[in-house]
Protein backbone atom coordinates (compact mmCIF):
# COMPACT_ATOMS: atom_id res chain seq x y z
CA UNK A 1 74.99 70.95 163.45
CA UNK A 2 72.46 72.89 161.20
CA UNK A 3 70.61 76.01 160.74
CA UNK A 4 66.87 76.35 159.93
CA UNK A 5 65.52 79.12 157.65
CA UNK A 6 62.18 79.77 156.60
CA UNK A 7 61.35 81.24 153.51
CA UNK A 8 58.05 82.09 151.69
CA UNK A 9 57.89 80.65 148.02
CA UNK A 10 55.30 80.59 145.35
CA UNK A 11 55.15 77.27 143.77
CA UNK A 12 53.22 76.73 140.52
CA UNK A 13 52.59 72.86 140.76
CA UNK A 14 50.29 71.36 138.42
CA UNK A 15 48.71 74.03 137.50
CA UNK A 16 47.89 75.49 140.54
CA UNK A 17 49.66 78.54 142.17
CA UNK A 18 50.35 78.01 145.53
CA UNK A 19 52.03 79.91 148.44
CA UNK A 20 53.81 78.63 151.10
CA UNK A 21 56.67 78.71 154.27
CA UNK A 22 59.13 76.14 153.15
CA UNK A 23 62.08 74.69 155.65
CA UNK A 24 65.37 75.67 154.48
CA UNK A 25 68.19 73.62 156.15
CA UNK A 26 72.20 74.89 156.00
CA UNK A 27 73.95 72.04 156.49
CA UNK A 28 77.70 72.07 157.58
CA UNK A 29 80.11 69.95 154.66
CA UNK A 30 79.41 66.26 156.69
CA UNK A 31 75.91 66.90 157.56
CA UNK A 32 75.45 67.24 153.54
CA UNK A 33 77.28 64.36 152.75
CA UNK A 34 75.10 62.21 154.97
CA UNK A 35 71.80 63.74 153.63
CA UNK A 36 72.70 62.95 150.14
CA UNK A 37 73.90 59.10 151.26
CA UNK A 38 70.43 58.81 152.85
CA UNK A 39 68.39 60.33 149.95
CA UNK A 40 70.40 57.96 147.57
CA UNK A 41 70.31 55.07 150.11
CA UNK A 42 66.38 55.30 150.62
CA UNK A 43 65.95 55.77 146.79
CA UNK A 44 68.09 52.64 145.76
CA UNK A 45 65.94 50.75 148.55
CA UNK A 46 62.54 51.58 147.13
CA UNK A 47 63.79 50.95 143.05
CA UNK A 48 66.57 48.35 143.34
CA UNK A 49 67.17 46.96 146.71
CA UNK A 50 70.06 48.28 148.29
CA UNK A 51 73.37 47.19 145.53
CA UNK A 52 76.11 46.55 147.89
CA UNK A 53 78.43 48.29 145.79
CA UNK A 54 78.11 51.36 147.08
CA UNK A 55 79.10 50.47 150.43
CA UNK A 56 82.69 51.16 149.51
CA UNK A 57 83.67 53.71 147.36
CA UNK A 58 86.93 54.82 146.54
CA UNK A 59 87.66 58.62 146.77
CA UNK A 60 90.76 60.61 146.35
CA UNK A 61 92.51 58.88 143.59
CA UNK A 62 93.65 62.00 141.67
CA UNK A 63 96.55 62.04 144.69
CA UNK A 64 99.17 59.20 144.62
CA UNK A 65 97.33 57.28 147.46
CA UNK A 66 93.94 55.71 147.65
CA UNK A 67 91.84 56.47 150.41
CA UNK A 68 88.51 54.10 150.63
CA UNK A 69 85.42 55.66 152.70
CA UNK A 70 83.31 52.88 154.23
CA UNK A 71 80.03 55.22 153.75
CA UNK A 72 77.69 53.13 155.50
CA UNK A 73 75.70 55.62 157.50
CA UNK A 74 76.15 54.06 161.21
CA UNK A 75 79.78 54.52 160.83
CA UNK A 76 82.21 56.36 158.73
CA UNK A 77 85.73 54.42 157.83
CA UNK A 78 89.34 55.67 155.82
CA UNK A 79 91.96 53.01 154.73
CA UNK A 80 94.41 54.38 152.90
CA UNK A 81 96.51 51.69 149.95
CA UNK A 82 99.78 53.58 149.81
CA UNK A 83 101.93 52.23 146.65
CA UNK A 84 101.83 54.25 143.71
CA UNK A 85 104.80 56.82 142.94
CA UNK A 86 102.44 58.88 140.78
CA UNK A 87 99.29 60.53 140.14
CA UNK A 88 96.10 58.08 139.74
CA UNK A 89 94.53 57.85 137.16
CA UNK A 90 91.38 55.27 137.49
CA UNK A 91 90.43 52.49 139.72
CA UNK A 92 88.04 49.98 139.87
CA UNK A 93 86.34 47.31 142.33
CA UNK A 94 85.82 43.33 141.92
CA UNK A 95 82.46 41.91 142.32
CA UNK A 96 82.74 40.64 145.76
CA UNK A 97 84.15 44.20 146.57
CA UNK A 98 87.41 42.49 148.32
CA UNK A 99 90.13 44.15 146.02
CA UNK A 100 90.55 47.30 144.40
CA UNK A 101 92.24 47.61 141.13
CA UNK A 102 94.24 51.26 140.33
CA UNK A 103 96.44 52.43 137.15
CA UNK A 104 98.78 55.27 137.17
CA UNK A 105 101.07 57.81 135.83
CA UNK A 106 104.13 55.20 137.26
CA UNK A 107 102.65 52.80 134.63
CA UNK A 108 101.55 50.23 136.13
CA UNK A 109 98.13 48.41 136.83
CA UNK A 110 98.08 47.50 140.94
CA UNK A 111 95.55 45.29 142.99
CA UNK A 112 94.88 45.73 146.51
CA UNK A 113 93.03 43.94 149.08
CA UNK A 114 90.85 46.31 150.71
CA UNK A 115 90.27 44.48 154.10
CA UNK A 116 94.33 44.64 154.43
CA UNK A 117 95.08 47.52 152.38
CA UNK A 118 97.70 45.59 151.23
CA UNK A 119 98.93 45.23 147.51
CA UNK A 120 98.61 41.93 146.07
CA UNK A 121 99.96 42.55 142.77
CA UNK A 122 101.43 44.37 140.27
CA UNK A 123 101.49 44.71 136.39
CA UNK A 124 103.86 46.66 134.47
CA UNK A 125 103.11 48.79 131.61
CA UNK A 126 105.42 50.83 129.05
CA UNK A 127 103.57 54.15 129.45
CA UNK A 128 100.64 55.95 131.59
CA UNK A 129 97.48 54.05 132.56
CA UNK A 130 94.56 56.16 131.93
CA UNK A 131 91.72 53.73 133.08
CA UNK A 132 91.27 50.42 134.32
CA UNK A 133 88.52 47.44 134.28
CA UNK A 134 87.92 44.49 135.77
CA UNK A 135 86.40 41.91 133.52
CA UNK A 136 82.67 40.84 134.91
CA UNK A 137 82.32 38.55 131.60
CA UNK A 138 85.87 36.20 132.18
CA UNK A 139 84.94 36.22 136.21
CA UNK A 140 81.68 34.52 135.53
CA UNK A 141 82.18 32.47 131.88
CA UNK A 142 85.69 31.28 132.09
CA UNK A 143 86.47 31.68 135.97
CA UNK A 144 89.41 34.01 135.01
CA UNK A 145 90.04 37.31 137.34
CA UNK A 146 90.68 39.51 134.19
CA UNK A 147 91.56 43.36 133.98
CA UNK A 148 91.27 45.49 131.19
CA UNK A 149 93.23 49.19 130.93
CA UNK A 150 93.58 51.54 128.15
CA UNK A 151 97.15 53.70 128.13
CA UNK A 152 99.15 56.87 126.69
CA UNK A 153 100.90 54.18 124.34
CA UNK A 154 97.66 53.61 122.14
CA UNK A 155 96.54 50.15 123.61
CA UNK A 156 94.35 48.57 124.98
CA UNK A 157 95.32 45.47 127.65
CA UNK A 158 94.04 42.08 128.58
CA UNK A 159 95.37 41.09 131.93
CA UNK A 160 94.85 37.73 133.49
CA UNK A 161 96.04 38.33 137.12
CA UNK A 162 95.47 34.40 137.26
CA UNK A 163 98.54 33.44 135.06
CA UNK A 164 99.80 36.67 134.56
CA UNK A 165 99.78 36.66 131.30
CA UNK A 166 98.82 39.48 128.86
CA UNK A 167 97.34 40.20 125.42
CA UNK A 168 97.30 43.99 123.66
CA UNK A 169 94.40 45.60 121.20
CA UNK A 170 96.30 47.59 119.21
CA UNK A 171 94.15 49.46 116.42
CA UNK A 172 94.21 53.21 117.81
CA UNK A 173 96.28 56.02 116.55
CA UNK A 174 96.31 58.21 119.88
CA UNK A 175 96.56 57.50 123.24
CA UNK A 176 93.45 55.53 124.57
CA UNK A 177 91.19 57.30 127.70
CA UNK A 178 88.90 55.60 128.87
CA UNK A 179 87.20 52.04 128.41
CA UNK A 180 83.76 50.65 129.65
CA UNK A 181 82.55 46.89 129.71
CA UNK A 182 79.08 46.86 128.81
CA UNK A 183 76.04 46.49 131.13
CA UNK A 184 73.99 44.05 128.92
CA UNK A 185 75.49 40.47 127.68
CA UNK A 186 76.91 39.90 130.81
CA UNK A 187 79.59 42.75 130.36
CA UNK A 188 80.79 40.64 127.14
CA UNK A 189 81.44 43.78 125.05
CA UNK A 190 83.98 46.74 125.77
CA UNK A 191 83.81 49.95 124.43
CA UNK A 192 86.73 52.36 124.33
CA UNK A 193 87.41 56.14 123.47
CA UNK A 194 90.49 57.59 122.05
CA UNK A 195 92.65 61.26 121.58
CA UNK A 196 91.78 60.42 117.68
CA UNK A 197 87.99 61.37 118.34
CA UNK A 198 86.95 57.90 117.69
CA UNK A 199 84.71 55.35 119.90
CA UNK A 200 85.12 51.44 119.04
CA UNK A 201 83.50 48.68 120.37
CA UNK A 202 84.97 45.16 121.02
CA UNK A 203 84.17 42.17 121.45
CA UNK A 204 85.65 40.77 124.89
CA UNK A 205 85.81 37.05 124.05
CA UNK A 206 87.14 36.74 120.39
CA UNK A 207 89.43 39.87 120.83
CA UNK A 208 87.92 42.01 117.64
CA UNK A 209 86.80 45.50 117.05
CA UNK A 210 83.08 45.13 115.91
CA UNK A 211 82.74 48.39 114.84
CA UNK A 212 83.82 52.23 115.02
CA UNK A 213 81.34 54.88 116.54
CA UNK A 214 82.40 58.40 114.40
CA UNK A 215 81.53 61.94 115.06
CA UNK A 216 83.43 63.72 117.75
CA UNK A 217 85.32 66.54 116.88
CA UNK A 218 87.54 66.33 119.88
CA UNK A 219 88.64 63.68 122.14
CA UNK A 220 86.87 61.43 124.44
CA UNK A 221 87.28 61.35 127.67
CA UNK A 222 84.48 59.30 129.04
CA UNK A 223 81.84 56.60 127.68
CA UNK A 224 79.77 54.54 129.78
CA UNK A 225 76.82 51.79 128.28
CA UNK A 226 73.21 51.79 128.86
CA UNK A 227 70.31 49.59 128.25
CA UNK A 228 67.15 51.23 126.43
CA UNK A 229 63.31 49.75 127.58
């Protein structure tokens, strides 16, 4: 249910003043949400072509539970993956979007199947996971299902969920937050941001820091990659 409201506004567009009785709509909380999922939904049509990924998006994952919200508009979905004994942290999605991948204040690094909600496996860490990845460059180049995740304990992880076997990028001083594969080179490079104010990138297939990105004063928290045209 919603409310109309007219208002008159002046509008200077262009150049030109203008007056006129504008529509205001007050939406309740689930009214807005769908609004904004159409707005976004019609936008990514016209630009991109609708990207599948945002079918599924995982919500809630500050509490010890996930809780995945099928947002498709013609139906509205929960499944809750129930597994963690503390708070989460970060999660992340495959490709495909069949499994979800979560790390946590229990430290550990968890996969779940989100059509069964079930977990399908589990790695074990020596401190907090702040952030997980999985690897787009191994899926596609070497056929490997590969998870990154940065922790409290100043490292960095390589997880092949394959073999289960593990490799650690240890150059940081302070606990790592947050790590982002990058969206050009077919997600070959990884970038990473640290309590010691400090951004390096790496190099995903050889293993090395390429190079350190100076001039925070404080933490960081969050990165994320772009591509410039």
């Amino acid at each position: 249910m919603f409310l109309i409201k007219k208002k008159l506004i002046h509008l200077i567009n262009n150049g030109v003043y203008r007056i006129g009785i504008f529509s205001f709509f007050l939406f309740t909380e689930e009214k807005k949400i769908q609004v904004i999922l159409q707005h976004w939904t019609r936008t990514l049509q016209i630009k991109f072509g609708w990207i599948h990924e945002f079918d599924n998006i995982v919500v809630n994952y500050t509490n010890i539970i996930l809780m995945v919200d099928n947002f498709k508009l013609s139906s509205r979905q929960f499944k809750i993956l129930s597994g963690h004994t503390s708070k989460i942290t970060n999660v992340d999605s495959t490709f495909d979007e069949k499994f979800i991948c979560s790390g946590s204040f229990d430290n550990t690094v968890r996969i779940w199947d989100i059509e069964t909600t079930s977990q399908v496996q589990e790695y074990k860490h020596l401190d907090t996971i702040h952030c997980v990845k999985f690897s787009q460059y191994h899926y596609h180049y070497h056929h490997q299902n590969v998870i990154y995740f940065s922790s409290e304990d100043k490292t960095i992880c390589f997880w092949n969920f394959n073999n289960n076997t593990s490799q650690i990028l240890d150059c940081y001083t302070k606990p790592v937050y947050c790590i982002e594969l990058s969206s050009f080179s077919g997600g070959r490079y990884l970038c990473s941001g640290s309590d010691d104010n400090i951004i390096r990138l790496w190099d995903v297939e050889t293993s090395k820091s390429l190079c350190d990105f100076i001039g925070h004063n404080m933490w960081v928290r969050s990165i994320t990659t772009i591509i410039l045209v």
